[in-house]
C-alpha atoms as a PDB file:
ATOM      1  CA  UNK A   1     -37.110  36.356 109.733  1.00  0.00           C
ATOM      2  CA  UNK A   2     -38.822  37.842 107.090  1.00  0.00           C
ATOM      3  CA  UNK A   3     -38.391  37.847 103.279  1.00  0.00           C
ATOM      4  CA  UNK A   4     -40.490  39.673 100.249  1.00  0.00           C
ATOM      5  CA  UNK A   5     -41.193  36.865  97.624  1.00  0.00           C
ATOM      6  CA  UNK A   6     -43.510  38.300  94.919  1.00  0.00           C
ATOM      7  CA  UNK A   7     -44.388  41.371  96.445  1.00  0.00           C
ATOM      8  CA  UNK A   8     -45.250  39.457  99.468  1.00  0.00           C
ATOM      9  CA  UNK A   9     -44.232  39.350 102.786  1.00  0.00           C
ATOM     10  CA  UNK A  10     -43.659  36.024 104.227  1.00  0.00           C
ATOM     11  CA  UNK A  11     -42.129  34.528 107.591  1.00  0.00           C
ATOM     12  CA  UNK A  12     -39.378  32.156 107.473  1.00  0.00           C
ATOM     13  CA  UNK A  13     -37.657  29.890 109.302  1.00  0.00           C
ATOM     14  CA  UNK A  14     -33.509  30.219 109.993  1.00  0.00           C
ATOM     15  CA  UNK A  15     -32.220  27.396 107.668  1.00  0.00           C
ATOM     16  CA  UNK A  16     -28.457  28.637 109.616  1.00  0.00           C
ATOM     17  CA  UNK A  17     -30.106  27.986 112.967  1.00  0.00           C
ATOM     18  CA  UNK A  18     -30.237  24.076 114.750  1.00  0.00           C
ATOM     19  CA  UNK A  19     -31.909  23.267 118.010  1.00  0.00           C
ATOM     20  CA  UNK A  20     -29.682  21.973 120.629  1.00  0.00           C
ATOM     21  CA  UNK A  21     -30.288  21.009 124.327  1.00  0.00           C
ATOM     22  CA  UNK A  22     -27.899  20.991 126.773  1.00  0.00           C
ATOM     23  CA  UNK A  23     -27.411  21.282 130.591  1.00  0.00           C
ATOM     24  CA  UNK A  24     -26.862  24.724 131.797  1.00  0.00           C
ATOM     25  CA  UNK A  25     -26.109  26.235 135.445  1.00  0.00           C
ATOM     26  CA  UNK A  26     -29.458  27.623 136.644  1.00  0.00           C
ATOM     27  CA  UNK A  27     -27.731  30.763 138.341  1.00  0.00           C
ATOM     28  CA  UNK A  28     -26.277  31.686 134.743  1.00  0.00           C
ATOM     29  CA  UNK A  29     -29.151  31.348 133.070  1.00  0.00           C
ATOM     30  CA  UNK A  30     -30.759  33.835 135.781  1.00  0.00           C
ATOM     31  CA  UNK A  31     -27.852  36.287 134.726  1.00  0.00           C
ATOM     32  CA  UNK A  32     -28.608  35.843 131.100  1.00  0.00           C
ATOM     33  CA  UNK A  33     -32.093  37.334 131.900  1.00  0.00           C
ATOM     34  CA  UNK A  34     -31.108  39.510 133.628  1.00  0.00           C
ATOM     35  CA  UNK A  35     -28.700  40.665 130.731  1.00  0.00           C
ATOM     36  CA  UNK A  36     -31.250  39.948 128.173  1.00  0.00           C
ATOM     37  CA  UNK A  37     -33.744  42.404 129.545  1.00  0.00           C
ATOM     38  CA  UNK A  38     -30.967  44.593 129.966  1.00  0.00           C
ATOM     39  CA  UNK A  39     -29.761  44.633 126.607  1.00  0.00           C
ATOM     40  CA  UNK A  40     -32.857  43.944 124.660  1.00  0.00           C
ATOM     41  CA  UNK A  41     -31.713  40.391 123.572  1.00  0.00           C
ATOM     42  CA  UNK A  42     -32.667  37.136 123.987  1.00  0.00           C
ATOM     43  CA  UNK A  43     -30.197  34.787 126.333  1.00  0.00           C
ATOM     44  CA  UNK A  44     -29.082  32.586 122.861  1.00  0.00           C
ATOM     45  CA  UNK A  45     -27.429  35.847 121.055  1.00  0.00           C
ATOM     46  CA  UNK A  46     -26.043  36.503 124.256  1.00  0.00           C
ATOM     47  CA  UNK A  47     -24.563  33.049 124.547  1.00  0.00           C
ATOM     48  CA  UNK A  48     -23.696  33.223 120.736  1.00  0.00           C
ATOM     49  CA  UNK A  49     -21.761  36.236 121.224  1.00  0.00           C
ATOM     50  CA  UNK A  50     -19.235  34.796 124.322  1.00  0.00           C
ATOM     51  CA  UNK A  51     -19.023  31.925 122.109  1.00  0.00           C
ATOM     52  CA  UNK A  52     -17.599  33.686 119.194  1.00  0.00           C
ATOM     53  CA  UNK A  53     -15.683  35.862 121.328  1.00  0.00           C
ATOM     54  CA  UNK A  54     -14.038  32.237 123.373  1.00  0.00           C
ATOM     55  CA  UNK A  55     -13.698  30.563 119.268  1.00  0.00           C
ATOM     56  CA  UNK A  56     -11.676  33.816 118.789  1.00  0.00           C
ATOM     57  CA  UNK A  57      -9.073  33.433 121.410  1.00  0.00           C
ATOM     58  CA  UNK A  58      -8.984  29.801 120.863  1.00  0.00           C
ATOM     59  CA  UNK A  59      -7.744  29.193 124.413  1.00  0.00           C
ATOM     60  CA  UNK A  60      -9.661  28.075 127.346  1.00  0.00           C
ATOM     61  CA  UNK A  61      -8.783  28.054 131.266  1.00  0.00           C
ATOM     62  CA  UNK A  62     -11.428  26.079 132.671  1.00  0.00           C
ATOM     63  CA  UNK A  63     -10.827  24.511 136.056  1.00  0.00           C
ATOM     64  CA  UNK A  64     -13.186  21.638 135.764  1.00  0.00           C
ATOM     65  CA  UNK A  65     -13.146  21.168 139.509  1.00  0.00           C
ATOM     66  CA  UNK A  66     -15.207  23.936 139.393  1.00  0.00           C
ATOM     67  CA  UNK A  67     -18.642  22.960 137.412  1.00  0.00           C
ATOM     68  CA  UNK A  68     -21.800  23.921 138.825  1.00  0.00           C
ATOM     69  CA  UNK A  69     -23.809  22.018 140.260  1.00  0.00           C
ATOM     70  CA  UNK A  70     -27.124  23.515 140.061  1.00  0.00           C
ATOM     71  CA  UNK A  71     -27.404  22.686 136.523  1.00  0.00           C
ATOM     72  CA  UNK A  72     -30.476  22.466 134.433  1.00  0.00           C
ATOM     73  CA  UNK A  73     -31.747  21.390 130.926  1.00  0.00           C
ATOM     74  CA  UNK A  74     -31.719  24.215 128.552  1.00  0.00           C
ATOM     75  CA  UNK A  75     -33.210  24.105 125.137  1.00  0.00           C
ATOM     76  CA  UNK A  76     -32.545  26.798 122.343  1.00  0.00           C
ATOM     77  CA  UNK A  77     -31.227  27.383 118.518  1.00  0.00           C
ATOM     78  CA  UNK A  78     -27.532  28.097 117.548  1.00  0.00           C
ATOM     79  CA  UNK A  79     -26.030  29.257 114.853  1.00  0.00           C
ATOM     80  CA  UNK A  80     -24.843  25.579 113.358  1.00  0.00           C
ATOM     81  CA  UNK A  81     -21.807  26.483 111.547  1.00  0.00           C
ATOM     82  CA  UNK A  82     -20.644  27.946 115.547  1.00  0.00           C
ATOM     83  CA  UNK A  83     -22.088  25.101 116.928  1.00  0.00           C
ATOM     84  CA  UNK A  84     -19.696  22.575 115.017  1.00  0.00           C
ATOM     85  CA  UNK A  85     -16.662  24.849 116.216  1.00  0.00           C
ATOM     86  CA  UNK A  86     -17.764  24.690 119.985  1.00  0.00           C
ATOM     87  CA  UNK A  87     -18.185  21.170 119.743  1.00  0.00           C
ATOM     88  CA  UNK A  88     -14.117  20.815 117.910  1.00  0.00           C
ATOM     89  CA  UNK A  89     -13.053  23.120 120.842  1.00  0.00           C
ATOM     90  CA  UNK A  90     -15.024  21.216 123.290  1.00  0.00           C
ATOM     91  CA  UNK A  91     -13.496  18.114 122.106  1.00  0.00           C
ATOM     92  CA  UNK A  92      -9.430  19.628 121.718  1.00  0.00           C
ATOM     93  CA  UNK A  93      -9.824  20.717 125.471  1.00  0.00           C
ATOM     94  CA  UNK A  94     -11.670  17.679 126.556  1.00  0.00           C
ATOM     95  CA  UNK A  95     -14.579  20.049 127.395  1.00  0.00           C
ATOM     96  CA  UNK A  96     -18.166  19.086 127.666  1.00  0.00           C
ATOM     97  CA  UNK A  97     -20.034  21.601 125.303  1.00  0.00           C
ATOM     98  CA  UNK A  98     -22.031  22.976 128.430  1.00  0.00           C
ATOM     99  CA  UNK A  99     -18.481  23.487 130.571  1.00  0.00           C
ATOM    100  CA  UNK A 100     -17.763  25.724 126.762  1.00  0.00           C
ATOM    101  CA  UNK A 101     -20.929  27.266 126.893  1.00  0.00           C
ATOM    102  CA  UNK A 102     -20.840  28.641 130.303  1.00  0.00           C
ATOM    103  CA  UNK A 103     -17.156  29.403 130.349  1.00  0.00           C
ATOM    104  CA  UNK A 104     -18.537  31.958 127.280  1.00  0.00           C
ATOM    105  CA  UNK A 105     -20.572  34.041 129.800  1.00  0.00           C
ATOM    106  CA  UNK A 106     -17.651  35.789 130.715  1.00  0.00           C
ATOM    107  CA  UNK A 107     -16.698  36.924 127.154  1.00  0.00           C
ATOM    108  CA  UNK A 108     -19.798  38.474 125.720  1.00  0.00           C
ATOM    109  CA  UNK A 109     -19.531  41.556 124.383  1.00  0.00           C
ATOM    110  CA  UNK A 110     -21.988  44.127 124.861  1.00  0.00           C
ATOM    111  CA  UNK A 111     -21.294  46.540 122.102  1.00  0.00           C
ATOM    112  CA  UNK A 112     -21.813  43.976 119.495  1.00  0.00           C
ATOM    113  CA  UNK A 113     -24.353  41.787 120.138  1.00  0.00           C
ATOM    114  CA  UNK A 114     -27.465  41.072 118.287  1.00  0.00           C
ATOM    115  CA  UNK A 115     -31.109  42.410 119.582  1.00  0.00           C
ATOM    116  CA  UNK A 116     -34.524  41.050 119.714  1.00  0.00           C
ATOM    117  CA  UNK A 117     -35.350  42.799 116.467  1.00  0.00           C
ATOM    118  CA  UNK A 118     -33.022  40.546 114.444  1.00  0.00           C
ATOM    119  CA  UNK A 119     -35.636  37.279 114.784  1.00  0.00           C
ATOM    120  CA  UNK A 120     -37.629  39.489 112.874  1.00  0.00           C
ATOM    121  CA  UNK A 121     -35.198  41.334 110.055  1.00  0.00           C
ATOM    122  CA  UNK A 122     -36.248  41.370 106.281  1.00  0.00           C
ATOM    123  CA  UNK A 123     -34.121  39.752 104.108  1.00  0.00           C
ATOM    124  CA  UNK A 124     -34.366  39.657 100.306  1.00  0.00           C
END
């Protein structure tokens, strides 16, 4: 992001944001591309987006019988404050964070979800 300081501009870095790396099905992560140049995104808003959406309804049916198995290490930011919820939820439905994270896939909206421009806003 971008912000003005003394008539300035100058590029800064997302004190909201944390790095996390998890384990993610390879297959979904192909759809998230495919979404992401679909939608002019990036695959992390997309992800952030389901997320909200799953933290939202509070309830998740995840048959665990069912985990991929074609899963591979996946590095990216997060929002932290949404990152500490996934990881409560995670933990109340005795979830792994990835099992959340690709359960999430399902709820993304598309009308509200935030585009590659944002990385770059001004803010003041």
């Amino acid at each position: 992001m971008w912000k003005l300081v003394n008539g300035k501009m100058i590029q800064t870095t997302d004190e909201t944001r944390v790095k996390f790396r998890t384990n993610i099905s390879q297959a979904i992560l192909d759809q998230l591309d495919e979404l992401s140049d679909e939608h002019d995104t990036y695959s992390n808003y997309l992800l952030e987006n389901g997320l909200l959406n799953v933290l939202a309804n509070g309830m998740i049916h995840y048959d665990k019988e069912l985990r991929p198995t074609d899963r591979i290490q996946f590095k990216t930011s997060y929002d932290k404050e949404l990152l500490e919820s996934v990881k409560e939820l995670a933990k109340e439905h005795k979830l792994f964070i990835n099992d959340v994270i690709e359960y999430s896939v399902d709820h993304i909206d598309f009308t509200d979800i935030k585009t590659k421009d944002h990385k770059n806003r001004l803010e003041s």
